[in-house]
Protein backbone atom coordinates (compact mmCIF):
# COMPACT_ATOMS: atom_id res chain seq x y z
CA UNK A 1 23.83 -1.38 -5.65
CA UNK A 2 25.37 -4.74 -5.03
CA UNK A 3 28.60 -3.11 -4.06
CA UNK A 4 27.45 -1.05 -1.54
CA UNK A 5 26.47 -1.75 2.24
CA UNK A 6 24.04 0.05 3.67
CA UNK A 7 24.71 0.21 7.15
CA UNK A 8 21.98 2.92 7.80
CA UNK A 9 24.07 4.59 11.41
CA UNK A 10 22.31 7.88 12.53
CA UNK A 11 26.02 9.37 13.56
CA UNK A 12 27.04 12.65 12.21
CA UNK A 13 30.76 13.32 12.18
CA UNK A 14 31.55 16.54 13.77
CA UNK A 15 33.31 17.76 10.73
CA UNK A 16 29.94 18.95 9.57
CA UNK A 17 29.83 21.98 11.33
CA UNK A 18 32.54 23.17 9.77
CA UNK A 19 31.43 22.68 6.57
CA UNK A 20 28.83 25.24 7.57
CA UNK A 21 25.80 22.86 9.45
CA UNK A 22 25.11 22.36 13.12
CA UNK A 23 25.76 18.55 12.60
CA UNK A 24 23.89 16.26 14.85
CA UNK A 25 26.67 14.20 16.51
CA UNK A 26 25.40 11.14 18.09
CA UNK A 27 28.13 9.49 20.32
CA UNK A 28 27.83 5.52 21.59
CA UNK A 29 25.49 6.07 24.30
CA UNK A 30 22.64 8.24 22.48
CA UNK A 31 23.57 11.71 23.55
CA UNK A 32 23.60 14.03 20.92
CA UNK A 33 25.23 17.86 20.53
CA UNK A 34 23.99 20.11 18.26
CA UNK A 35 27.25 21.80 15.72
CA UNK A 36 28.43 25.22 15.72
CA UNK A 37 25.63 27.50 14.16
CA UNK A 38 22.90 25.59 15.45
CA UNK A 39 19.72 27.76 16.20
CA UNK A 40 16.81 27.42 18.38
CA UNK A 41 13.35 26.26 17.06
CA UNK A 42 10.04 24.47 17.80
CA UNK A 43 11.33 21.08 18.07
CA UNK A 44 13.47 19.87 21.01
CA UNK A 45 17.52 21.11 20.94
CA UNK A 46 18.23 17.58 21.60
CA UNK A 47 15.99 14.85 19.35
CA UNK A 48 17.66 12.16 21.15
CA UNK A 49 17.06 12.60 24.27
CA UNK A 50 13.65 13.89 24.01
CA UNK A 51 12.77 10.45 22.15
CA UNK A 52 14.17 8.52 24.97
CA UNK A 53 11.79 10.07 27.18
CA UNK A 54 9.01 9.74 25.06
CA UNK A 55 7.49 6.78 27.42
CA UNK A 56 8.63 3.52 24.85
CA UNK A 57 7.36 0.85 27.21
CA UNK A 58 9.98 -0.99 29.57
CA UNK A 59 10.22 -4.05 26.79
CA UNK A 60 10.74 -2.49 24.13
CA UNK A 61 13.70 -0.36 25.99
CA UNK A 62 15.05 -3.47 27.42
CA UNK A 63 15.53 -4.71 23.38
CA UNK A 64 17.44 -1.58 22.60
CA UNK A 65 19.70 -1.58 25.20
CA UNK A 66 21.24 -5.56 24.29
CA UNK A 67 24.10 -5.84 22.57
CA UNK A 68 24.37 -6.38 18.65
CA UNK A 69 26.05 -8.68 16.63
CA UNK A 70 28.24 -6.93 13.88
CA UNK A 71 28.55 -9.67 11.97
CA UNK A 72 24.85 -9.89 10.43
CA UNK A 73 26.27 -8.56 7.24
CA UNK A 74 27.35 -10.98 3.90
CA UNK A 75 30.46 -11.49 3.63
CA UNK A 76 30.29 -13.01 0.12
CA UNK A 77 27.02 -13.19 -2.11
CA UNK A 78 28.71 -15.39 -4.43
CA UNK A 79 27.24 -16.26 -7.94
CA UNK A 80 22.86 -15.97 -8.05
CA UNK A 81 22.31 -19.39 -7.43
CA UNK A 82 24.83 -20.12 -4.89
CA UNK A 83 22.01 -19.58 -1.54
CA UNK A 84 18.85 -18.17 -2.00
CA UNK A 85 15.46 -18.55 -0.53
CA UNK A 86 12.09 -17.06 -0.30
CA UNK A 87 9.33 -16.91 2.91
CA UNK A 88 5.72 -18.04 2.34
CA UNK A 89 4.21 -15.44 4.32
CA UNK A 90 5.06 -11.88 4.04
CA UNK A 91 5.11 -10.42 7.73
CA UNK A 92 4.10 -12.58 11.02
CA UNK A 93 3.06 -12.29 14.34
CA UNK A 94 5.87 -13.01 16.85
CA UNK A 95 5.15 -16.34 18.19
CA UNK A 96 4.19 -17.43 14.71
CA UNK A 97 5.47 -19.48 12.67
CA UNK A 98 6.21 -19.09 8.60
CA UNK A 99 7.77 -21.93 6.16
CA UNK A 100 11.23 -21.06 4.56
CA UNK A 101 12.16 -22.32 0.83
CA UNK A 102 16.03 -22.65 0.36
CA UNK A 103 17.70 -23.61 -2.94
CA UNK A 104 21.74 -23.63 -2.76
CA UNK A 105 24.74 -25.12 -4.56
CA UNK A 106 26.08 -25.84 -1.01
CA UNK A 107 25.98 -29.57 0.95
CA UNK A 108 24.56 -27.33 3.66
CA UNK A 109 23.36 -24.12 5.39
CA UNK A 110 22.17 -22.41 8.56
CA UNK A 111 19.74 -19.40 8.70
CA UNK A 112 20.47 -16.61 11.34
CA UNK A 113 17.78 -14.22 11.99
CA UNK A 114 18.92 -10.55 12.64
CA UNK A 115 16.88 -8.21 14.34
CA UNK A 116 17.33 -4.48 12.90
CA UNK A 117 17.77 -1.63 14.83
CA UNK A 118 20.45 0.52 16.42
CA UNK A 119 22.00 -1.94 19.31
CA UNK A 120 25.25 0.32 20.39
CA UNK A 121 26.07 0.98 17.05
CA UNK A 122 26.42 -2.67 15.68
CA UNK A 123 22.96 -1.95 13.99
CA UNK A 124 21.51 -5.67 14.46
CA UNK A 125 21.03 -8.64 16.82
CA UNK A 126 21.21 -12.21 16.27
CA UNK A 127 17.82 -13.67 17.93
CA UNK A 128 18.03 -16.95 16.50
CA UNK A 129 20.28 -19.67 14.30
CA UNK A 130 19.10 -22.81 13.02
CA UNK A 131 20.89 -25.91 13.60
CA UNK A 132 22.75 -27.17 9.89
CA UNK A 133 20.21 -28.04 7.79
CA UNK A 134 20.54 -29.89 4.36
CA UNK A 135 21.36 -27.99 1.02
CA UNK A 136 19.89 -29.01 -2.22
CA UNK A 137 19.75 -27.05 -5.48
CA UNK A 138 16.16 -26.43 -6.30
CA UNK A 139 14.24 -25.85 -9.65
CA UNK A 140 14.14 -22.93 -12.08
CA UNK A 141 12.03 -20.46 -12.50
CA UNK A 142 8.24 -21.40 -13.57
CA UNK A 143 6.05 -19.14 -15.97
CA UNK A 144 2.47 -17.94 -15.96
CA UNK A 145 1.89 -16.84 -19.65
CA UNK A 146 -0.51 -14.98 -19.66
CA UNK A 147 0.38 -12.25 -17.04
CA UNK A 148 4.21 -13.63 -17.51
CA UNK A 149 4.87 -14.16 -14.33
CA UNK A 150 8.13 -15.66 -12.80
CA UNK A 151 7.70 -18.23 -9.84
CA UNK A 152 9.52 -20.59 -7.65
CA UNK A 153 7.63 -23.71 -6.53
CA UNK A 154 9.83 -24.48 -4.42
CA UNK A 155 9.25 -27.50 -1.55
CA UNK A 156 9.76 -26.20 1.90
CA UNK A 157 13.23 -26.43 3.51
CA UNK A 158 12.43 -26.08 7.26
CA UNK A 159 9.70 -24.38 9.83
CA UNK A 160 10.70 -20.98 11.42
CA UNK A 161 8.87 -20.63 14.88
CA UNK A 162 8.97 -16.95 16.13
CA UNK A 163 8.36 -17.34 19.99
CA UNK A 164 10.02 -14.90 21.68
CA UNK A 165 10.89 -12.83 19.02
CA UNK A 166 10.19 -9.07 19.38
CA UNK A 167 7.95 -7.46 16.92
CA UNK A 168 10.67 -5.48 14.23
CA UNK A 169 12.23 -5.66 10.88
CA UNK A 170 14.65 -8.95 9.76
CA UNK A 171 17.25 -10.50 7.79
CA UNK A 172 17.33 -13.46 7.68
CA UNK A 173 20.68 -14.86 6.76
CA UNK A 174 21.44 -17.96 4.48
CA UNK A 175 25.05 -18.92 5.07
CA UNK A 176 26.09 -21.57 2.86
CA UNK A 177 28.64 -24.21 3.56
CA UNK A 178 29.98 -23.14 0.26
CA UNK A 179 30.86 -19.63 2.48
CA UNK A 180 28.06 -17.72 0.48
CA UNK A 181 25.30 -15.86 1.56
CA UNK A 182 22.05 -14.37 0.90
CA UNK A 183 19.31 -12.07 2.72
CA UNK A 184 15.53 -13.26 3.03
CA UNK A 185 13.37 -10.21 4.44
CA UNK A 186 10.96 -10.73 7.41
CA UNK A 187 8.60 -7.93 9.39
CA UNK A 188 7.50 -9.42 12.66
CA UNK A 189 4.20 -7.21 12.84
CA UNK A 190 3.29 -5.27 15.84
CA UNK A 191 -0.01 -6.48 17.65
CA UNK A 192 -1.19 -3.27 17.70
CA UNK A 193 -0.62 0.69 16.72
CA UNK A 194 -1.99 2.75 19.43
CA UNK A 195 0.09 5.48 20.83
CA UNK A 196 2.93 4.31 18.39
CA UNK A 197 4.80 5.50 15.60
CA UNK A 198 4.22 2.73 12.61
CA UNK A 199 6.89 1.57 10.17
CA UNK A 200 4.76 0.88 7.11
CA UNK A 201 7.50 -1.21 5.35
CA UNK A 202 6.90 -1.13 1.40
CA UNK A 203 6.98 -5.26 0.54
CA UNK A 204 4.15 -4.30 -2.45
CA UNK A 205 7.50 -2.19 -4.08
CA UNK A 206 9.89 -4.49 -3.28
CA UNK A 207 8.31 -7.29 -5.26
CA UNK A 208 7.80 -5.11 -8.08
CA UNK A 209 11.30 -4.37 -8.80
CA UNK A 210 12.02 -7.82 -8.31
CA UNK A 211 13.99 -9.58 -11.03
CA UNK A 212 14.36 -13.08 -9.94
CA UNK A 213 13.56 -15.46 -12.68
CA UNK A 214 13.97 -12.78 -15.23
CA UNK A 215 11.18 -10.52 -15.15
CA UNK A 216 9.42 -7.84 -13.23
CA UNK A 217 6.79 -4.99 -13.64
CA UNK A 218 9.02 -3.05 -15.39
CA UNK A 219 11.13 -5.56 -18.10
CA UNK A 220 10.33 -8.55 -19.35
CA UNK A 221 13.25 -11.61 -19.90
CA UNK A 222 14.38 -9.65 -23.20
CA UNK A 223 14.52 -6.54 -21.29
CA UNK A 224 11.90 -5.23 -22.75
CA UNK A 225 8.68 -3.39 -21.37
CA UNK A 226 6.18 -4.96 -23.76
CA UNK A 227 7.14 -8.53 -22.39
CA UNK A 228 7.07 -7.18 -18.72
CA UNK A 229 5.07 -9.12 -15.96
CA UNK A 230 1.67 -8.05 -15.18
CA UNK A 231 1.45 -9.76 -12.01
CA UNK A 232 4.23 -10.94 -9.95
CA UNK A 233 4.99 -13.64 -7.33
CA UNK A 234 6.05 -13.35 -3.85
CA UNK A 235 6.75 -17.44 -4.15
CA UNK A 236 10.33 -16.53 -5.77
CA UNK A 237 13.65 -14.92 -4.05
CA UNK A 238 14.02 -11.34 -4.23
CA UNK A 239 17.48 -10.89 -6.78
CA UNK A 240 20.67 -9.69 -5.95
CA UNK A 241 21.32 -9.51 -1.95
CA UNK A 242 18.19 -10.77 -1.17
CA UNK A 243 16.61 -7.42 0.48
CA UNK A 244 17.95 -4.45 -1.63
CA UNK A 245 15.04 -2.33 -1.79
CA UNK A 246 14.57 -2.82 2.49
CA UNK A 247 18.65 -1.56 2.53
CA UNK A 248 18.70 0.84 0.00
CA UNK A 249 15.45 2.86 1.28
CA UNK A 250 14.28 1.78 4.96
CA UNK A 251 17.08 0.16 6.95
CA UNK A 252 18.63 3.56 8.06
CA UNK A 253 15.62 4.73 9.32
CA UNK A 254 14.55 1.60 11.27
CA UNK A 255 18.12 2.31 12.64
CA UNK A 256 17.31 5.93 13.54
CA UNK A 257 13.68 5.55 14.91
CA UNK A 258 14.69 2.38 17.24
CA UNK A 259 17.65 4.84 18.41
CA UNK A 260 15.34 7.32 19.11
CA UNK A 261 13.77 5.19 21.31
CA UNK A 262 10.61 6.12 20.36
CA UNK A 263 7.35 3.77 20.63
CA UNK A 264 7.53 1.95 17.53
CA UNK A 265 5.05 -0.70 15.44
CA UNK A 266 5.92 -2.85 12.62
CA UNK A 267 3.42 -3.85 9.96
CA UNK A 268 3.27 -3.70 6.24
CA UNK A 269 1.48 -1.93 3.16
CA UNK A 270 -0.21 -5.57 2.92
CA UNK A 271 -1.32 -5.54 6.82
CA UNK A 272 -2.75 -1.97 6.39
CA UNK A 273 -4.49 -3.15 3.50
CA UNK A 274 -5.82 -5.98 5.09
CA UNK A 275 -7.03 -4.94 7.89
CA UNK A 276 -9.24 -1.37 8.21
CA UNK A 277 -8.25 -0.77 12.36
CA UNK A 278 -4.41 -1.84 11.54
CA UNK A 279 -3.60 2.09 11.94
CA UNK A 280 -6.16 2.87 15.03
CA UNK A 281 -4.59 4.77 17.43
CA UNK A 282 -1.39 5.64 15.81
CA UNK A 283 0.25 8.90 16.45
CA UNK A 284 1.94 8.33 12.91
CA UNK A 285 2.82 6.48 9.96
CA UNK A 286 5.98 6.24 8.25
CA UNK A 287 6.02 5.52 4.61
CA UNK A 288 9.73 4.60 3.86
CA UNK A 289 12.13 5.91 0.69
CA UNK A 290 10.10 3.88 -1.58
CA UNK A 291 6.97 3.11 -1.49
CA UNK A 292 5.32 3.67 -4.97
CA UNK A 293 2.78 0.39 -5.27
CA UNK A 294 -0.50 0.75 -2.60
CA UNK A 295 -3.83 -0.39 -3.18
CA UNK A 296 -7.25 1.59 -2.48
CA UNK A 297 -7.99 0.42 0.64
CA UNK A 298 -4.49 0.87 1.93
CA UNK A 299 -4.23 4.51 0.73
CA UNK A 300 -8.50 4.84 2.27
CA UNK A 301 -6.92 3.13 5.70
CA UNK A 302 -3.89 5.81 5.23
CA UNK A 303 -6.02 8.84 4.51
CA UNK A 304 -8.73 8.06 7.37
CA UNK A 305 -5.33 7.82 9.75
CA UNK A 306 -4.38 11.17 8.75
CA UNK A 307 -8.29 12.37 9.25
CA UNK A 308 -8.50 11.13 12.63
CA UNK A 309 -5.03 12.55 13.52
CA UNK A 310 -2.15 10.83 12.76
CA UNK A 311 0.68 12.42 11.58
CA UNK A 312 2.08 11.14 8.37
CA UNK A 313 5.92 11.80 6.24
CA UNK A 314 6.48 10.28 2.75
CA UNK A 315 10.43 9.99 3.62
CA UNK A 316 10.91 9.10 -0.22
CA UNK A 317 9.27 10.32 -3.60
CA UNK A 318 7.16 9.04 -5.82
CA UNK A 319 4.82 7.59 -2.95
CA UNK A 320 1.24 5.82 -3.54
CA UNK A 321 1.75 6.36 -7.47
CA UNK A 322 0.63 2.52 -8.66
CA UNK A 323 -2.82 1.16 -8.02
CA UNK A 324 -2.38 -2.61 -7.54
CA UNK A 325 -4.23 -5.59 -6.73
CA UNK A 326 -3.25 -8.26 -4.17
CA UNK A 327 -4.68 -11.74 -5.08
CA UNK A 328 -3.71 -15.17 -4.74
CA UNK A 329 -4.35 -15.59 -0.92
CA UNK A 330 -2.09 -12.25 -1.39
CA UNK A 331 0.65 -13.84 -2.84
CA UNK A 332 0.96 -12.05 -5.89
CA UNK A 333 0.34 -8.37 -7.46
CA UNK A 334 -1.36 -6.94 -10.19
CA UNK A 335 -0.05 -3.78 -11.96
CA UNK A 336 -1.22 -3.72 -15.68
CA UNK A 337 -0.49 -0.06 -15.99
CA UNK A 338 -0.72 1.26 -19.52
CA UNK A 339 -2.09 -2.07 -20.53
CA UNK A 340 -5.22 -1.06 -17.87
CA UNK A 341 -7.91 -2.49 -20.47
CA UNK A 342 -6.22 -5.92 -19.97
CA UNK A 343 -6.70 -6.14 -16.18
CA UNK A 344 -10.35 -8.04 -15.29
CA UNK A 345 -11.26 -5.94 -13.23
CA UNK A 346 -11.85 -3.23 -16.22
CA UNK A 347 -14.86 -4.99 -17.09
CA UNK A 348 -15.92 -5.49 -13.27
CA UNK A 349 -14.85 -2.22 -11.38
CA UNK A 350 -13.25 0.55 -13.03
CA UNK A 351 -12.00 2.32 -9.67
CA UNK A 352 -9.87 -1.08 -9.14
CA UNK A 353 -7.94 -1.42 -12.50
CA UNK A 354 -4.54 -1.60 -11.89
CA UNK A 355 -2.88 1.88 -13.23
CA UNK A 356 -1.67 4.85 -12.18
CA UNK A 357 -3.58 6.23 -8.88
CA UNK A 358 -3.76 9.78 -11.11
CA UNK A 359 -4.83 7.93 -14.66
CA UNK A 360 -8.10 6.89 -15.98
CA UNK A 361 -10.53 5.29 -15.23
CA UNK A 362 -11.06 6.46 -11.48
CA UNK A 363 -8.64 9.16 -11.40
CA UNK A 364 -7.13 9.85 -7.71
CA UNK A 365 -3.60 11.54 -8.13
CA UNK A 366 -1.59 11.09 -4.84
CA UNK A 367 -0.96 14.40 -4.43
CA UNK A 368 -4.38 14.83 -2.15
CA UNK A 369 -2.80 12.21 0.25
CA UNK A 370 0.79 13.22 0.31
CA UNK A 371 0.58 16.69 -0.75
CA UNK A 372 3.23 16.24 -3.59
CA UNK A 373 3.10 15.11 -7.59
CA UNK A 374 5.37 12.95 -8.62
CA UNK A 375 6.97 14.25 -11.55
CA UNK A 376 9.64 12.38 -13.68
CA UNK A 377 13.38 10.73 -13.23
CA UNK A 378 16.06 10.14 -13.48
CA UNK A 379 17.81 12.96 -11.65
CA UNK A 380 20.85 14.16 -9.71
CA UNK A 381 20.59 17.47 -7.91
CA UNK A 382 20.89 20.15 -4.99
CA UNK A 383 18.57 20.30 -2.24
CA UNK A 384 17.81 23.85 -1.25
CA UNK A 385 16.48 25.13 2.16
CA UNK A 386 13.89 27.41 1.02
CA UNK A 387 12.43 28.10 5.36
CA UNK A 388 15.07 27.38 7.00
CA UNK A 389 13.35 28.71 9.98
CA UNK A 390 10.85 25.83 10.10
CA UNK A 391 10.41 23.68 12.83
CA UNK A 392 11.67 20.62 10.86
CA UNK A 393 15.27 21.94 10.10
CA UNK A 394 15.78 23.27 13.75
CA UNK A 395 19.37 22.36 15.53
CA UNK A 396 20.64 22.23 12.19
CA UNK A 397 21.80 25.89 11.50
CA UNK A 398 20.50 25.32 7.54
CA UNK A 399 20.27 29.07 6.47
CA UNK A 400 17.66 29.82 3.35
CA UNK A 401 19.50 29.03 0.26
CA UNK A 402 21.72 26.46 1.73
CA UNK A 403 22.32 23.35 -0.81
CA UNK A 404 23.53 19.72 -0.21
CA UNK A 405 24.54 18.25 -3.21
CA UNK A 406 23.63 15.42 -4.94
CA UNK A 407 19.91 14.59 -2.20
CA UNK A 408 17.48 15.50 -4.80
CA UNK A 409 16.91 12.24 -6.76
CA UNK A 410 16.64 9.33 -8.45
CA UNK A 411 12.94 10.11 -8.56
CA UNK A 412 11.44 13.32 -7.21
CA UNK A 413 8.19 15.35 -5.99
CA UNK A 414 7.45 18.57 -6.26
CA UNK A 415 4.11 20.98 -5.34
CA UNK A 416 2.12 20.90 -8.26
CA UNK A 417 -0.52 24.04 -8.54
CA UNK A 418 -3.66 22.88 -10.76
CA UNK A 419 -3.68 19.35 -9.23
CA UNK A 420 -5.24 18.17 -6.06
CA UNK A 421 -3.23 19.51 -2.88
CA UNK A 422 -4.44 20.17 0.29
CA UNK A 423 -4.15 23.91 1.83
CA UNK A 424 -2.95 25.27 3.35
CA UNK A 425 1.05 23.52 2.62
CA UNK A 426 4.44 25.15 2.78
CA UNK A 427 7.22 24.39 0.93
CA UNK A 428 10.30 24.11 3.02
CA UNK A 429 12.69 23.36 0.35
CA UNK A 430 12.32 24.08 -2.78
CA UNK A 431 15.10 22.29 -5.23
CA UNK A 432 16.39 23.81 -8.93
CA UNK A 433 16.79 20.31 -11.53
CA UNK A 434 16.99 19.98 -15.07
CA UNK A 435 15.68 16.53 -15.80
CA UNK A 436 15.38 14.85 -19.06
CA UNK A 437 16.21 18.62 -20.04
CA UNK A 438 13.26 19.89 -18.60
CA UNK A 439 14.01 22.32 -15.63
CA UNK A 440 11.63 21.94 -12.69
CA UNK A 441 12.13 21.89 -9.01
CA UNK A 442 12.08 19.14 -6.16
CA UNK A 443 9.88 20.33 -2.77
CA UNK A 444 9.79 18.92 0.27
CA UNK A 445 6.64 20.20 1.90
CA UNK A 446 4.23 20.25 4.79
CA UNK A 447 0.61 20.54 5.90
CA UNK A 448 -1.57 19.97 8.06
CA UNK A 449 -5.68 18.95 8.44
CA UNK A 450 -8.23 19.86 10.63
CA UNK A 451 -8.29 17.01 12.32
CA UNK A 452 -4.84 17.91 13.50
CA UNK A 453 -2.11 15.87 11.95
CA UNK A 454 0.79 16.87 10.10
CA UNK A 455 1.94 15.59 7.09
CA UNK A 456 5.62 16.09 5.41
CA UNK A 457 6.72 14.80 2.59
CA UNK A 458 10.81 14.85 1.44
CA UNK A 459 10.20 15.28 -2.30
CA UNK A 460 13.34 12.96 -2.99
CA UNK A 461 13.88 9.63 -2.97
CA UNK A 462 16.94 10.05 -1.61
CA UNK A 463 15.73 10.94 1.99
CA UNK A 464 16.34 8.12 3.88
CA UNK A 465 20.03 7.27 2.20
CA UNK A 466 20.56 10.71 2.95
CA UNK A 467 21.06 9.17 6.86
CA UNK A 468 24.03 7.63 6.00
CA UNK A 469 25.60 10.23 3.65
CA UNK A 470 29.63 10.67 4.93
CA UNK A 471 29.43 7.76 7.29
CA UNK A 472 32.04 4.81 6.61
CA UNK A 473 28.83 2.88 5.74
CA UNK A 474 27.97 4.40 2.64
CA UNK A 475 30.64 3.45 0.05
CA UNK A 476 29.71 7.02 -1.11
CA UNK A 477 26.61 7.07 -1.45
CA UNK A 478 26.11 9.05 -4.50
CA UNK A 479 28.34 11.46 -3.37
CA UNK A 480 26.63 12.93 -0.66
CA UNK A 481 28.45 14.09 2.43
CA UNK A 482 29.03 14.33 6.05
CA UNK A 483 27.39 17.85 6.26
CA UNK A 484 24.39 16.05 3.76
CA UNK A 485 23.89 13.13 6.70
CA UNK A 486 24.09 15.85 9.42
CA UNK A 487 21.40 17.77 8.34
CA UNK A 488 19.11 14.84 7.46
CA UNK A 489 19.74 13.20 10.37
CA UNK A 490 18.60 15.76 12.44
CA UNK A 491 16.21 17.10 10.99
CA UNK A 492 14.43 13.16 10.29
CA UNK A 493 14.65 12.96 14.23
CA UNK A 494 13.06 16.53 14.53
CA UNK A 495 9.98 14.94 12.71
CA UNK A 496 9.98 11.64 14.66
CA UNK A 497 10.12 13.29 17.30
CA UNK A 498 7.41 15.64 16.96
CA UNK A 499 5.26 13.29 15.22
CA UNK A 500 5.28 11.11 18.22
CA UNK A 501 3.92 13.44 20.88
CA UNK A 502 1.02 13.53 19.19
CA UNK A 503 -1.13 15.45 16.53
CA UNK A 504 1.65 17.66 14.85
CA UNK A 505 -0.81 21.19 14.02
CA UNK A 506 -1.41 21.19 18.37
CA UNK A 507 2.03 21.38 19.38
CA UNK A 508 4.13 22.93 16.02
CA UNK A 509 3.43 25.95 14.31
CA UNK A 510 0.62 26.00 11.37
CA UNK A 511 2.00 26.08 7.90
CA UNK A 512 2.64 28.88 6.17
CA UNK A 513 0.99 28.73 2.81
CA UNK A 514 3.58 30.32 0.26
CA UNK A 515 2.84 28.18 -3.01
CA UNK A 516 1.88 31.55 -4.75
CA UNK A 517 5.00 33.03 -3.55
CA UNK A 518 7.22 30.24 -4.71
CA UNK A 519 5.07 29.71 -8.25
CA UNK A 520 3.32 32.78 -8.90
């Protein structure tokens, strides 16, 4: 992971088509062609100019159309403790301000923020630099034993005041005097979601992967998963480049949707779980390439969106999967998982213990919300078109029975008959995997409710790298290729697209239930 850069670009090289896909090919100024073999379907024959006239207000244009700064990436991450740094508050309004705790080897460093988004290619914009500030190495990790979790108390290093900042997704930048660098992840929150498309960024899963200080809610510090942490800290760095999980699995598609030019809002699993109205109005949510850690309220804020008709995609797998707990003014979270009889709240409130959404007590498998059952990893496999003459994979000239290797995986989703799935759904790809030597399938599927929204969901976790497949951005992204990024990025801007205008089932075609036909 450290090795690679994900740059996220939504260009398709025209070499595509003859591999056998209409590619997508985006030049510099946002026009798009569709490949040879392209055929006509329900979505618009060009995504990219249909998002650009999809009425994003004149500030939010004006953003898009400055110039980037294509040096926002690190240069050299040098050894863990060289620059690193952590935020004490998760997402802000713009105009507010947040506190930023530094720890470096260096005499010195500056912070630049970076804006993300597609900027003529060069993918971010600086929007601010401090002035040099002084470096000091800070202390080690702390411990809570009981719930073994790693922490950073950290004193402050300087004030960050946000006016004039657009709402979006950051980086900030350490740059050491030392010449390293590190990432420290911000989301400037959008004031509101009406009439927008929301990028629900998944901060709850990037914390739990998080392996600063030694531990996380997978290992413990002997690598083990009996010492794991039950709870961790958002008072610590995140490890390696700072913001992995928000390259890996959501930068590309920040990329694409501000190219798009779509109306966009910001917030975060936390926000939507905070606050009951923080999806009013939306015409859809976005849940990004990994998002597997949600509490109740956030999936009951999710699912009333959907029931009042916002359109939803899972552009990942294994989606809304862990039941957690924020606490500590919301600076930490609770996932006891098989050790569920441990958590309080066991003896308080059953439906709150911190487990698996689809495990006891207060069983509530995930499939009901996203339409797809998570299913096992790790795997590396084929994606198959299984209706190619769905609305989603239109412009792409995908034929049934068309593969792109290696887009099924790490984790994966398939329809699951004899669990809770909403009706009726069609399957629109329908993947072949042998996984831990069990054969199975990967789906990517769709539905819709009467309340009008649609709902798609990839059934691969690779969705979202998939944008960058054959690009010179992704160091070969497990081998995917320019005919893989083609097809994903076109169809992903068929579905913002669509979701955007509004509730999906009044302007698309129903689904066509064939789960009997695929499973019998």
């Amino acid at each position: 992971m450290e090795r690679r850069r994900f740059l996220g670009t939504a260009a398709a090289v025209a070499a595509a088509g003859a591999a056998g896909v209409g590619a997508l090919v985006l030049s510099e100024d946002g026009s798009s062609t569709a490949g040879p073999g392209s055929r006509p379907g329900g979505a618009a024959a060009d995504p990219i100019a249909a998002g650009r006239t999809a009425g994003a207000p004149d500030a939010e244009q004006a953003e898009r159309q400055r110039p980037g700064d294509a040096d926002w990436r690190i240069r050299s991450q040098g050894p863990p403790e060289a620059v690193e740094g952590y935020t004490d508050r998760i997402s802000v309004l713009p105009g507010e301000s947040f506190a930023l705790h530094v720890s470096t080897t260096a005499p010195g460093f500056t912070v630049s923020a970076y804006r993300v988004g597609w900027y003529g290619g060069a993918q971010a914009r600086l929007v601010w630099r401090s002035a040099p500030q002084p470096g000091r190495r800070q202390g080690p990790a702390r411990w809570t034993g009981a719930t073994r979790t790693a922490y950073a108390a950290w004193t402050p290093s300087l004030t960050v005041r946000t006016e004039g900042w657009p709402p979006g997704a950051y980086l900030l930048r350490l740059d050491g005097s030392h010449g390293h660098q590190r990432y420290v992840p911000m989301v400037l929150r959008s004031a509101s979601a009406r009439g927008r498309t929301v990028l629900m960024h998944g901060v709850a899963t990037w914390q739990a992967y998080n392996l600063w200080g030694g531990a996380n809610l997978y290992q413990g510090r002997d690598g083990g998963y009996g010492s794991r942490s039950l709870v961790v800290s958002f008072d610590r760095p995140y490890d390696n480049s700072g913001a992995e999980k928000f390259m890996v699995y959501e930068r590309a598609l920040v990329v694409l949707a501000e190219r798009l030019g779509l109306p966009l809002a910001y917030t975060t699993g936390l926000e939507v779980h905070r606050q009951p109205d923080a999806l009013d109005g939306a015409r859809a949510v976005l849940s990004l390439g990994h998002d597997e850690y949600w509490t109740p309220r956030q999936r009951a804020a999710v699912t009333r969106a959907r029931d009042t008709g916002t359109n939803l995609a899972f552009l990942g797998a294994n989606a809304c999967f862990r039941r957690i707990r924020w606490q500590a003014g919301d600076r930490q979270i609770a996932c006891y998982k098989s050790d569920f009889r441990d958590d309080p709240a066991y003896a308080t409130d059953r439906a709150e213990v911190t487990t698996d959404f689809r495990a006891a007590p207060g069983a509530d498998p995930e499939s009901s919300l996203t339409g797809v059952y998570y299913e096992s990893n790790p795997v590396d496999a084929r994606y198959t078109v299984h209706t190619a003459d769905h609305w989603l994979f239109a412009g792409t000239g995908v034929r049934t029975g068309d593969t792109f290797a290696h887009l099924v995986g790490v984790e994966y989703d398939r329809v699951t008959p004899g669990v809770p799935t909403p009706r009726p759904i069609e399957i629109l790809a329908h993947s072949p995997l042998v996984c831990n030597g069990v054969h199975s399938h990967s789906d990517s599927a769709y539905y819709t409710v009467p309340g009008g929204a649609g709902v798609f969901a990839s059934g691969t976790m690779r969705w979202v790298e998939g944008l960058m497949a054959g690009t010179h951005d992704d160091w070969g992204a497990h081998g995917m290729d320019a005919r893989t990024g083609a097809m994903v990025t076109r169809a992903t801007s068929n579905l913002l697209t669509a979701f955007a205008e509004g509730p999906a089932a009044h302007g698309r075609p129903a689904p066509r239930d064939n789960v009997a036909a695929v499973y019998g």
